[in-house]
PDB file of N, CA and C in Angstrom:
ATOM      1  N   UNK A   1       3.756  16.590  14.105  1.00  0.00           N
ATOM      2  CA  UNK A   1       4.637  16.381  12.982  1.00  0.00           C
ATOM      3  C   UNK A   1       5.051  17.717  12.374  1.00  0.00           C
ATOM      4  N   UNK A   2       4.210  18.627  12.080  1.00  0.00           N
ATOM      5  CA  UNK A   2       4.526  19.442  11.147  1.00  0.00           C
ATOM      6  C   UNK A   2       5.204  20.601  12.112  1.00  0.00           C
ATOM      7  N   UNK A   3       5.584  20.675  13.855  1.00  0.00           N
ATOM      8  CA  UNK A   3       6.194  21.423  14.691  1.00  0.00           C
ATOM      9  C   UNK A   3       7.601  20.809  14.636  1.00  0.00           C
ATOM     10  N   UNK A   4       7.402  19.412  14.411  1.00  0.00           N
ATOM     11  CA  UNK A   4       8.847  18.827  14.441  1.00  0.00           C
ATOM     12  C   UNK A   4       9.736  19.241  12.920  1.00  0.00           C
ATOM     13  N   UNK A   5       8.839  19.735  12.155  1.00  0.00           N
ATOM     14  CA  UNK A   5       9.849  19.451  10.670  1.00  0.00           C
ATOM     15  C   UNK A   5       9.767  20.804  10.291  1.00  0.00           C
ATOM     16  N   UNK A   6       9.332  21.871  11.204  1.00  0.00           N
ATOM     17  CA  UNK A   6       8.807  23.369  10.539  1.00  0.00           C
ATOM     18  C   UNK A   6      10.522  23.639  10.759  1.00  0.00           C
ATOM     19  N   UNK A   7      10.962  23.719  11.600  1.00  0.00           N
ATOM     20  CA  UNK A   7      12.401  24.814  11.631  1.00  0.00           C
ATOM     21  C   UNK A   7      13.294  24.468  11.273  1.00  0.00           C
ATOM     22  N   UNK A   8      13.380  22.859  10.343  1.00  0.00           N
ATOM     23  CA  UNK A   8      14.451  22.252   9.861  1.00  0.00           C
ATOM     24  C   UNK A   8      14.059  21.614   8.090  1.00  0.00           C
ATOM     25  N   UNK A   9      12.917  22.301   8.156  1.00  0.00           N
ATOM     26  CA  UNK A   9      12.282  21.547   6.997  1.00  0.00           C
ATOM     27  C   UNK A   9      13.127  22.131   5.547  1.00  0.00           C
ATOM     28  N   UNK A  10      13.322  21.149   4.596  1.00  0.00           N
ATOM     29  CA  UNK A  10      13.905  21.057   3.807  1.00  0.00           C
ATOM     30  C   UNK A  10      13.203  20.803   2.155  1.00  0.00           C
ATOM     31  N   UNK A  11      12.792  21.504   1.243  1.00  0.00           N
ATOM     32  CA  UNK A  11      12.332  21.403   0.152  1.00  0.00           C
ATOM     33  C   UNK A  11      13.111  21.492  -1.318  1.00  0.00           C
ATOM     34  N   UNK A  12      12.454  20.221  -1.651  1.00  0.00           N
ATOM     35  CA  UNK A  12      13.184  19.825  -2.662  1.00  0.00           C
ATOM     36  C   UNK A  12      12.758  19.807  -3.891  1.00  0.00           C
ATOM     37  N   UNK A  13      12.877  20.693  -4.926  1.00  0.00           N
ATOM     38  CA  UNK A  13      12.236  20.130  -6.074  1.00  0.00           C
ATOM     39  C   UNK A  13      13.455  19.492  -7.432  1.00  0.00           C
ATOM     40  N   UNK A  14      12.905  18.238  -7.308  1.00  0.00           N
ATOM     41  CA  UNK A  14      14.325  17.502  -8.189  1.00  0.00           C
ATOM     42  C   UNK A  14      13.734  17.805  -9.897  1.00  0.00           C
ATOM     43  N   UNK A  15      13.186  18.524 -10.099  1.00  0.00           N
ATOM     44  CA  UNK A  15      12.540  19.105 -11.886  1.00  0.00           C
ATOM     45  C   UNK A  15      13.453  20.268 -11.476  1.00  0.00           C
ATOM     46  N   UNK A  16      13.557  21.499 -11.261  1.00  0.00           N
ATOM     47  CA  UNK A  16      13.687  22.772 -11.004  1.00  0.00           C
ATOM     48  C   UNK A  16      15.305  22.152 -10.030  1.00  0.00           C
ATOM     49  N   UNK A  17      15.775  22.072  -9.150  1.00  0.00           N
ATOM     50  CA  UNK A  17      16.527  22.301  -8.524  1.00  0.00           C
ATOM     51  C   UNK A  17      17.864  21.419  -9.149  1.00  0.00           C
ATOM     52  N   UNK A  18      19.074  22.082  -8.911  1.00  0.00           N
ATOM     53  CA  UNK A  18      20.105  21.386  -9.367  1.00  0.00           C
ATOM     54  C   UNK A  18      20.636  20.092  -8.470  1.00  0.00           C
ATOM     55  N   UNK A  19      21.204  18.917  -8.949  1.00  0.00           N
ATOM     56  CA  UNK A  19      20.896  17.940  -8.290  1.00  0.00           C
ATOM     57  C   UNK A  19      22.094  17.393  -7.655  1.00  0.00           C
ATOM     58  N   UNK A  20      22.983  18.481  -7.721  1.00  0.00           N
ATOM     59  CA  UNK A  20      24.540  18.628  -7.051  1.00  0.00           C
ATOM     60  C   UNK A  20      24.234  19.779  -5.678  1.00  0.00           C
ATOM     61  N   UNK A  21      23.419  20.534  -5.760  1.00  0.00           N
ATOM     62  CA  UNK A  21      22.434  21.421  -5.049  1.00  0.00           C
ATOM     63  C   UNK A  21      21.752  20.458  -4.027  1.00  0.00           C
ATOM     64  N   UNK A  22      21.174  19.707  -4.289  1.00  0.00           N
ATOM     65  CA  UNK A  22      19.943  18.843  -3.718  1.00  0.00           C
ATOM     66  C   UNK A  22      20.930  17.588  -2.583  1.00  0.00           C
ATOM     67  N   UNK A  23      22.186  17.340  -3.722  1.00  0.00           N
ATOM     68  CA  UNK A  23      23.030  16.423  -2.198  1.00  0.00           C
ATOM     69  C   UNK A  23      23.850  17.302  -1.615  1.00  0.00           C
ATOM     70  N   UNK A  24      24.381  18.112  -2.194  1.00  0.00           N
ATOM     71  CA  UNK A  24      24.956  18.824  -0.949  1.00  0.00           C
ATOM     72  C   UNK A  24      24.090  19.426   0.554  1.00  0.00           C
ATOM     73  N   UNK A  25      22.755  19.649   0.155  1.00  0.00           N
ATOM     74  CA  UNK A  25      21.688  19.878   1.012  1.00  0.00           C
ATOM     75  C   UNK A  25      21.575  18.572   2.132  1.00  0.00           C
ATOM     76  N   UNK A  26      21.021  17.634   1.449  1.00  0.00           N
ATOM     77  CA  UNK A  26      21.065  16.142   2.290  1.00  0.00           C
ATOM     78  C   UNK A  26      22.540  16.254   2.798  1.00  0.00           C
ATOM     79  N   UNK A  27      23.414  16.296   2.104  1.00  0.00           N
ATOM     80  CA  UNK A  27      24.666  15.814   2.933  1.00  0.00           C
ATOM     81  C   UNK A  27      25.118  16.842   4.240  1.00  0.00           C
ATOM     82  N   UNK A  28      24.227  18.015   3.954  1.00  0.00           N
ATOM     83  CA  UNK A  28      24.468  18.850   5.324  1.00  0.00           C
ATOM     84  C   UNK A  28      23.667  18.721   6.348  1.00  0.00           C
ATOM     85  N   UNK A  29      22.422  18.561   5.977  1.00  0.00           N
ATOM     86  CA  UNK A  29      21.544  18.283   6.577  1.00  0.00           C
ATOM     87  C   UNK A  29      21.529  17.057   8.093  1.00  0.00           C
ATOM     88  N   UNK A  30      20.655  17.543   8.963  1.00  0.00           N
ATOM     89  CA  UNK A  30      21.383  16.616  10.324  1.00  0.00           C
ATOM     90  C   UNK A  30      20.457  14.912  10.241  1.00  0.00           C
ATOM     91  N   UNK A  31      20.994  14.348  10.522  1.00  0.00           N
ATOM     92  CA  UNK A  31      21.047  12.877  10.230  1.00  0.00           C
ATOM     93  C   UNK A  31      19.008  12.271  11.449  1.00  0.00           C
ATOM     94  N   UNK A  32      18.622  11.739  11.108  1.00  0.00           N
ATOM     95  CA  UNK A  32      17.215  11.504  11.359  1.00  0.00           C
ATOM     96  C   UNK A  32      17.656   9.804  12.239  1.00  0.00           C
ATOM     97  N   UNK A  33      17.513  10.240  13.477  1.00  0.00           N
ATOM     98  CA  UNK A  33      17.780   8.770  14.445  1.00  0.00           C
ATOM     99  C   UNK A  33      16.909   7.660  14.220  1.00  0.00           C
ATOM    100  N   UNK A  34      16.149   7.612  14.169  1.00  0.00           N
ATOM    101  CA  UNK A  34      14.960   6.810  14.008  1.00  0.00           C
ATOM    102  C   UNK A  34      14.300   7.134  12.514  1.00  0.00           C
ATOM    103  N   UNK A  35      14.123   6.436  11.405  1.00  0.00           N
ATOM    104  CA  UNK A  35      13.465   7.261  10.023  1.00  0.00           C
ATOM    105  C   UNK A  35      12.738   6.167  10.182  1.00  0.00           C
ATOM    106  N   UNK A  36      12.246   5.173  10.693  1.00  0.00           N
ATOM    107  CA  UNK A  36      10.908   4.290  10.855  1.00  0.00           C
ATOM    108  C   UNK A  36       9.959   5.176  11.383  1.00  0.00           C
ATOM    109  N   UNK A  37       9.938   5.845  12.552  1.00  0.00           N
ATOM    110  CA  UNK A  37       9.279   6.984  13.193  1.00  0.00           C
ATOM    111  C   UNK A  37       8.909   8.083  12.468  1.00  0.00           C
ATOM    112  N   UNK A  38       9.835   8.527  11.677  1.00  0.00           N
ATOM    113  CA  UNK A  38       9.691   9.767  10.724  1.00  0.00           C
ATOM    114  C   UNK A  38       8.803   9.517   9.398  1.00  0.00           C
ATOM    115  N   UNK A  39       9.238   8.732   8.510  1.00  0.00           N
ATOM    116  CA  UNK A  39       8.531   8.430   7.423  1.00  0.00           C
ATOM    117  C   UNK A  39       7.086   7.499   7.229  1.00  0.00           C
ATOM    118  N   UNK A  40       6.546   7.561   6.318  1.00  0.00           N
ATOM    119  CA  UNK A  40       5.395   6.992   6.329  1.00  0.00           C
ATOM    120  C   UNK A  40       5.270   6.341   4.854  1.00  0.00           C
ATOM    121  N   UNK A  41       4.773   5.575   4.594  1.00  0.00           N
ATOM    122  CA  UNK A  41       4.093   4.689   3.106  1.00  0.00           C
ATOM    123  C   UNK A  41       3.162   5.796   3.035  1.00  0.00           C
ATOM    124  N   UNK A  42       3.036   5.966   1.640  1.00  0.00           N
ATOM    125  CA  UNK A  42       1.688   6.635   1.724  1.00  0.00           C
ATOM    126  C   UNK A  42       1.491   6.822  -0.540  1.00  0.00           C
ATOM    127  N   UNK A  43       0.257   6.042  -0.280  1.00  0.00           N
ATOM    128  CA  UNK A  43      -0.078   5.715  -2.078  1.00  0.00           C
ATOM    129  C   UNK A  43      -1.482   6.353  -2.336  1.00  0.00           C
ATOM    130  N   UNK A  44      -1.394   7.386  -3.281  1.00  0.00           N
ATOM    131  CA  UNK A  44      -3.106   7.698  -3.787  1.00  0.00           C
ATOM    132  C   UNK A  44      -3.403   6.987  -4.098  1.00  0.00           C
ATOM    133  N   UNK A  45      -4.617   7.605  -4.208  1.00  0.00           N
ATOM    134  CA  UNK A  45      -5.986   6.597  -4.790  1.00  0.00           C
ATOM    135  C   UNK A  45      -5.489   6.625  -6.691  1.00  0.00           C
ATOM    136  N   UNK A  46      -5.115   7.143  -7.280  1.00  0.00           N
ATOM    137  CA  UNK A  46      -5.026   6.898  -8.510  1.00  0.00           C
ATOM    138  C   UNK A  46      -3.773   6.169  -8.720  1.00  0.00           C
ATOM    139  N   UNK A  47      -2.701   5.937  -7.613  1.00  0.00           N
ATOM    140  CA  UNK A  47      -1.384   5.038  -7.609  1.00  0.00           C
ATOM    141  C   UNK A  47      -2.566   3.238  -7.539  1.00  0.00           C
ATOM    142  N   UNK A  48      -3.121   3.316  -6.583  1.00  0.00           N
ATOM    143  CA  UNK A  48      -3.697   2.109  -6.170  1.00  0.00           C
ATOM    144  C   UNK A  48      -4.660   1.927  -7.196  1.00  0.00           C
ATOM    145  N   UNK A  49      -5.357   2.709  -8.374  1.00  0.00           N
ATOM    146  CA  UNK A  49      -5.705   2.621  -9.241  1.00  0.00           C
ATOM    147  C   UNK A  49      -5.178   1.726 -10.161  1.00  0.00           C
ATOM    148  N   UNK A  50      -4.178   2.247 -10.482  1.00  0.00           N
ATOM    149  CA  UNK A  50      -3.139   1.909 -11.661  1.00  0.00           C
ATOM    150  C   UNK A  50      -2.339   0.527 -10.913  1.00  0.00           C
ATOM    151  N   UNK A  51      -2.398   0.548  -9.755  1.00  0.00           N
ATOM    152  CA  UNK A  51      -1.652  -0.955  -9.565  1.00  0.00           C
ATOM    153  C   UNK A  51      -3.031  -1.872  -9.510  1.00  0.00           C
ATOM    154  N   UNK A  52      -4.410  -1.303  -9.003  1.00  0.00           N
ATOM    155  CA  UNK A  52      -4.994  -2.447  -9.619  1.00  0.00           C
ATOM    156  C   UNK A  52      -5.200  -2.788 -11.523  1.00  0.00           C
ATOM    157  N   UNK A  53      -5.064  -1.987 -11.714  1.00  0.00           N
ATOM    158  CA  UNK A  53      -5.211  -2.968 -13.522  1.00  0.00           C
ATOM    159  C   UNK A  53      -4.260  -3.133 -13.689  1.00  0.00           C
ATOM    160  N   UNK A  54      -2.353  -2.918 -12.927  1.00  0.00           N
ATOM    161  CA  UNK A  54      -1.612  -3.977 -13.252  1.00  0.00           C
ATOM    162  C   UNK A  54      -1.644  -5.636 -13.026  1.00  0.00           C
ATOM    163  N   UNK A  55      -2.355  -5.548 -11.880  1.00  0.00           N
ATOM    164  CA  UNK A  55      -2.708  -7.071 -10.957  1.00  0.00           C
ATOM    165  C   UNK A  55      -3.783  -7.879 -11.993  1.00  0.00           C
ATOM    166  N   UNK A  56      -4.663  -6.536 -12.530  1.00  0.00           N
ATOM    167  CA  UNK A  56      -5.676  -7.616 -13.337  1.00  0.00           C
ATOM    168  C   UNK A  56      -5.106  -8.232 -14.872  1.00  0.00           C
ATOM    169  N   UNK A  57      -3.786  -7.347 -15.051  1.00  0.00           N
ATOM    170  CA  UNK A  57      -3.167  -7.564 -16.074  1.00  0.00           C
ATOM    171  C   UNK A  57      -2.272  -8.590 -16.262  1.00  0.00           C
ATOM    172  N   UNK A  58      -1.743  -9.176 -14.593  1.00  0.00           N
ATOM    173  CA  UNK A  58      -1.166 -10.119 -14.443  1.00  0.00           C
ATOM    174  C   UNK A  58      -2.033 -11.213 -14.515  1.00  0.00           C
ATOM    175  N   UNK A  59      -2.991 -10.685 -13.711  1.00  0.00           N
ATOM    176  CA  UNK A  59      -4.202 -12.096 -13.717  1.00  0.00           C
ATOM    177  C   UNK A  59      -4.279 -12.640 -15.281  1.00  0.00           C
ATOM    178  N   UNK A  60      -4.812 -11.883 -15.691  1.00  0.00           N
ATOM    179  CA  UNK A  60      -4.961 -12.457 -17.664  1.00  0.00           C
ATOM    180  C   UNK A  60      -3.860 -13.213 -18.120  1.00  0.00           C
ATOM    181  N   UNK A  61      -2.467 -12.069 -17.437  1.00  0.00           N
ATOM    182  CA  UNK A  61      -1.115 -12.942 -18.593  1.00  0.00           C
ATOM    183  C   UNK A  61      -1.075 -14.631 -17.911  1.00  0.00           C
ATOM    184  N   UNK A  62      -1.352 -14.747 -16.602  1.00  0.00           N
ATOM    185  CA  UNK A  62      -0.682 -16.146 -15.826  1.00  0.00           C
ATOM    186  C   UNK A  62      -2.107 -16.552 -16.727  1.00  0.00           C
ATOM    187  N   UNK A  63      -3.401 -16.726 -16.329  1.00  0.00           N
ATOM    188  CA  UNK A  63      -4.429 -17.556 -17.543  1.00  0.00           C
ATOM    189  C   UNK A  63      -3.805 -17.546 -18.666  1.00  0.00           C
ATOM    190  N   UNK A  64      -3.271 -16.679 -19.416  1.00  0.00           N
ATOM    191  CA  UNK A  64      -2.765 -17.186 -21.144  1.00  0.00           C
ATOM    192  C   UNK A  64      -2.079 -17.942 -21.010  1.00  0.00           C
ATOM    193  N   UNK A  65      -0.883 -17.887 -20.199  1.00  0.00           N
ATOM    194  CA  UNK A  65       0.456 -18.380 -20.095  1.00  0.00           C
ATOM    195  C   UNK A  65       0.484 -19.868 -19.471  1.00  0.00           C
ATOM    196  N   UNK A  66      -1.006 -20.145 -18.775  1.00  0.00           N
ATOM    197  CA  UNK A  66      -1.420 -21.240 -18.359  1.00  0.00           C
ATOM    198  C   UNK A  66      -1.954 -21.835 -19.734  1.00  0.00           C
ATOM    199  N   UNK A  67      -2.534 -21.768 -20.005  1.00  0.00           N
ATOM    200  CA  UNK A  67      -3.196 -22.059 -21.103  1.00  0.00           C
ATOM    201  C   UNK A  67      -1.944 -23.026 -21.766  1.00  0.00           C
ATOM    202  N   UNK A  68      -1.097 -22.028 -22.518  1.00  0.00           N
ATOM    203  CA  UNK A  68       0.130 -22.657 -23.352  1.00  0.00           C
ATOM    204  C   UNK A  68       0.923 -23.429 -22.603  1.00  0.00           C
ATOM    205  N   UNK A  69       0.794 -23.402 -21.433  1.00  0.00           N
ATOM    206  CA  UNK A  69       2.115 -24.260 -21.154  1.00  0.00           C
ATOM    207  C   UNK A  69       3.169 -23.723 -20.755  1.00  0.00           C
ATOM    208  N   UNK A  70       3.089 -21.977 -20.590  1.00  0.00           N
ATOM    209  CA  UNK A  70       4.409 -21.511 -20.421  1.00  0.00           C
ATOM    210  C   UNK A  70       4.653 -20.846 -18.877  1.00  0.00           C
ATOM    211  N   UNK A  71       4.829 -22.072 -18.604  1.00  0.00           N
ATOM    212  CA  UNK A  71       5.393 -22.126 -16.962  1.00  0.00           C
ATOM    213  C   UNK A  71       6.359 -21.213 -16.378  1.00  0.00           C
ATOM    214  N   UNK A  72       7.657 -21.092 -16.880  1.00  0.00           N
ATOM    215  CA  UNK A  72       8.208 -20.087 -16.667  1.00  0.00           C
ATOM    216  C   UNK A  72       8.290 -18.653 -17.005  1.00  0.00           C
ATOM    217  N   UNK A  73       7.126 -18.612 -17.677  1.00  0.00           N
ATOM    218  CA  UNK A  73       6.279 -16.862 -17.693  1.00  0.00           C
ATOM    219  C   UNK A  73       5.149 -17.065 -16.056  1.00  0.00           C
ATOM    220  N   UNK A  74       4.346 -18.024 -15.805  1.00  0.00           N
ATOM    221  CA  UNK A  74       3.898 -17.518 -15.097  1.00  0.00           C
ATOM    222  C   UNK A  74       4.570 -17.775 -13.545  1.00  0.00           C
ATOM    223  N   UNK A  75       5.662 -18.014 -13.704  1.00  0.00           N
ATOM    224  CA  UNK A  75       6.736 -18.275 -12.283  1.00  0.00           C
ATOM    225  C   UNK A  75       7.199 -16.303 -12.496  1.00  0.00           C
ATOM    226  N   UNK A  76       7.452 -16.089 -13.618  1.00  0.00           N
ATOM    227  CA  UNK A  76       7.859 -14.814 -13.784  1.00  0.00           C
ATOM    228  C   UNK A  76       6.769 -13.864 -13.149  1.00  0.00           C
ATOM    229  N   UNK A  77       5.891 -13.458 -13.640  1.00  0.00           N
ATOM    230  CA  UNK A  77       4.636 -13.110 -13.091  1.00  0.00           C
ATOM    231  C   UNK A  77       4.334 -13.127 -11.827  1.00  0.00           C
ATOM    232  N   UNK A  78       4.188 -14.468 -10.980  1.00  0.00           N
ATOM    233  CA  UNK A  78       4.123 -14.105  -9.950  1.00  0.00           C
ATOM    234  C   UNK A  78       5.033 -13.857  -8.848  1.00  0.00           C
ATOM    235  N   UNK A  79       6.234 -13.877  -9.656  1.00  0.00           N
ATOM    236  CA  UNK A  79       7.421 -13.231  -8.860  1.00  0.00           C
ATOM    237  C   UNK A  79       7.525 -11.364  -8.912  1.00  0.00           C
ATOM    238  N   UNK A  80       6.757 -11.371 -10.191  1.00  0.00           N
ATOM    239  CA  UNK A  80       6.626  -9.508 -10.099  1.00  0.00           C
ATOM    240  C   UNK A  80       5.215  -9.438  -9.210  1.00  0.00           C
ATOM    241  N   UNK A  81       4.315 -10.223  -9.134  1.00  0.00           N
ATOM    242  CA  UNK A  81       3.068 -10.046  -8.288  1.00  0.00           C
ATOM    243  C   UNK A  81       3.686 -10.052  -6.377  1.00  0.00           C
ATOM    244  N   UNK A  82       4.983 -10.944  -6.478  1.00  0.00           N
ATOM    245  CA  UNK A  82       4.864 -10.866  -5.057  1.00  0.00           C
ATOM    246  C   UNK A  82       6.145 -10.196  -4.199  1.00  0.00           C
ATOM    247  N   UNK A  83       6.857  -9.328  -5.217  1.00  0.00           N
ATOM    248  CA  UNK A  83       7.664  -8.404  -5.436  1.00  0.00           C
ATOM    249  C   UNK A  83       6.953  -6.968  -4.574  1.00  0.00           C
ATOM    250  N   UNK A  84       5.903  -6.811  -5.825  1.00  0.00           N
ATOM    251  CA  UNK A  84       4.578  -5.718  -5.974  1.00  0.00           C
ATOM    252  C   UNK A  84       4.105  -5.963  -4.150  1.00  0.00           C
ATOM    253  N   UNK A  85       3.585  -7.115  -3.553  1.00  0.00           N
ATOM    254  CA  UNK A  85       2.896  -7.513  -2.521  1.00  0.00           C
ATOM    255  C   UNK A  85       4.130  -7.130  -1.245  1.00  0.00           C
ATOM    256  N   UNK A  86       5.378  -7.621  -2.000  1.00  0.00           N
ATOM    257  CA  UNK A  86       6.126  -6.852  -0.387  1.00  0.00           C
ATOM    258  C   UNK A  86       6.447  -5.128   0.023  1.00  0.00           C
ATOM    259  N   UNK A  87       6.507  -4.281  -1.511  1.00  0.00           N
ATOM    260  CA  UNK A  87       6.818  -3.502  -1.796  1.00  0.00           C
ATOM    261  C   UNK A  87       5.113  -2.875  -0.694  1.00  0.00           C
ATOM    262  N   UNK A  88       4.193  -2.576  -0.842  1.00  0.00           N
ATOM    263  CA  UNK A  88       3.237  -2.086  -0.257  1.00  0.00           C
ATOM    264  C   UNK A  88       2.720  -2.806   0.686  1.00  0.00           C
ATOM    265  N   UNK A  89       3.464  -3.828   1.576  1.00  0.00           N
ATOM    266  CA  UNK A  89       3.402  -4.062   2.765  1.00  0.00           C
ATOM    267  C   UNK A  89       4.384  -3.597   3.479  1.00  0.00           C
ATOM    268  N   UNK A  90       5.458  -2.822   3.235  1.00  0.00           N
ATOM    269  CA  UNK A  90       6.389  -1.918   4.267  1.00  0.00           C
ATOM    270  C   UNK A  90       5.829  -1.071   5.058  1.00  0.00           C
TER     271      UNK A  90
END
Protein backbone atom coordinates (compact mmCIF):
# COMPACT_ATOMS: atom_id res chain seq x y z
CA UNK A 1 0.00 0.00 0.00
CA UNK A 2 2.16 2.62 1.11
CA UNK A 3 4.62 1.86 -2.45
CA UNK A 4 1.42 2.30 -4.30
CA UNK A 5 0.43 5.82 -2.80
CA UNK A 6 4.20 7.10 -2.04
CA UNK A 7 4.78 8.89 -5.59
CA UNK A 8 1.29 10.12 -6.04
CA UNK A 9 0.35 10.69 -2.55
CA UNK A 10 -1.63 13.63 -1.85
CA UNK A 11 -2.07 15.56 1.62
CA UNK A 12 -4.67 17.33 2.72
CA UNK A 13 -5.25 19.40 5.55
CA UNK A 14 -8.93 20.87 5.29
CA UNK A 15 -8.20 23.27 8.91
CA UNK A 16 -4.96 24.89 7.34
CA UNK A 17 -5.41 24.43 3.59
CA UNK A 18 -7.57 26.55 1.32
CA UNK A 19 -10.53 24.67 0.15
CA UNK A 20 -10.59 26.04 -3.51
CA UNK A 21 -6.79 24.72 -3.17
CA UNK A 22 -7.92 21.28 -1.93
CA UNK A 23 -10.49 20.77 -5.22
CA UNK A 24 -8.50 21.98 -7.59
CA UNK A 25 -5.93 19.29 -6.24
CA UNK A 26 -8.66 16.37 -6.41
CA UNK A 27 -9.82 17.70 -9.63
CA UNK A 28 -6.25 17.23 -11.05
CA UNK A 29 -5.46 14.51 -9.49
CA UNK A 30 -5.66 11.00 -11.60
CA UNK A 31 -8.94 9.22 -11.15
CA UNK A 32 -8.65 5.74 -8.77
CA UNK A 33 -10.23 2.62 -11.01
CA UNK A 34 -11.29 0.54 -8.45
CA UNK A 35 -11.77 2.80 -4.84
CA UNK A 36 -13.39 -0.49 -3.23
CA UNK A 37 -9.72 -1.84 -3.47
CA UNK A 38 -8.17 1.39 -2.38
CA UNK A 39 -10.12 2.53 0.61
CA UNK A 40 -10.84 0.99 3.80
CA UNK A 41 -13.59 1.58 6.89
CA UNK A 42 -11.59 2.14 9.56
CA UNK A 43 -13.15 3.51 13.32
CA UNK A 44 -11.05 3.99 16.69
CA UNK A 45 -11.51 2.67 19.62
CA UNK A 46 -12.76 5.99 21.13
CA UNK A 47 -15.21 6.47 17.77
CA UNK A 48 -16.67 2.89 18.81
CA UNK A 49 -16.63 4.24 22.26
CA UNK A 50 -18.84 7.04 21.74
CA UNK A 51 -21.15 5.06 19.38
CA UNK A 52 -21.51 2.64 22.11
CA UNK A 53 -23.21 5.09 24.69
CA UNK A 54 -25.09 6.38 21.71
CA UNK A 55 -26.77 2.77 21.28
CA UNK A 56 -27.17 2.63 25.10
CA UNK A 57 -28.78 5.97 24.80
CA UNK A 58 -31.11 4.73 22.31
CA UNK A 59 -31.74 1.70 24.33
CA UNK A 60 -33.15 3.96 27.36
CA UNK A 61 -35.04 6.48 24.91
CA UNK A 62 -37.11 3.30 22.98
CA UNK A 63 -37.83 1.89 27.04
CA UNK A 64 -39.19 5.53 27.92
CA UNK A 65 -40.87 5.98 24.77
CA UNK A 66 -42.29 2.45 25.29
CA UNK A 67 -43.41 3.10 28.40
CA UNK A 68 -45.69 6.23 27.18
CA UNK A 69 -46.98 5.01 24.32
CA UNK A 70 -44.96 6.94 21.96
CA UNK A 71 -44.65 4.71 19.09
CA UNK A 72 -43.56 6.92 16.61
CA UNK A 73 -40.45 8.06 18.65
CA UNK A 74 -39.46 4.63 18.96
CA UNK A 75 -40.05 3.80 15.02
CA UNK A 76 -37.78 7.02 14.94
CA UNK A 77 -35.07 5.55 17.00
CA UNK A 78 -34.76 2.58 15.51
CA UNK A 79 -34.60 3.96 12.21
CA UNK A 80 -31.44 6.08 13.47
CA UNK A 81 -30.26 2.63 15.19
CA UNK A 82 -30.45 0.91 11.82
CA UNK A 83 -29.21 3.78 9.76
CA UNK A 84 -26.07 3.71 12.43
CA UNK A 85 -26.02 -0.47 11.70
CA UNK A 86 -25.68 0.03 7.82
CA UNK A 87 -23.36 2.90 8.02
CA UNK A 88 -20.51 0.51 9.86
CA UNK A 89 -21.32 -2.45 7.94
CA UNK A 90 -19.80 -0.96 4.59
Amino acid sequence: MFEKTKKNACVLDPIKNDPSTILDDLADSTNINHPENVFQFFITEKSKSIIDKQVTKYELSIKSATKRSKYSLVKYILDQLKFLNELLNQ
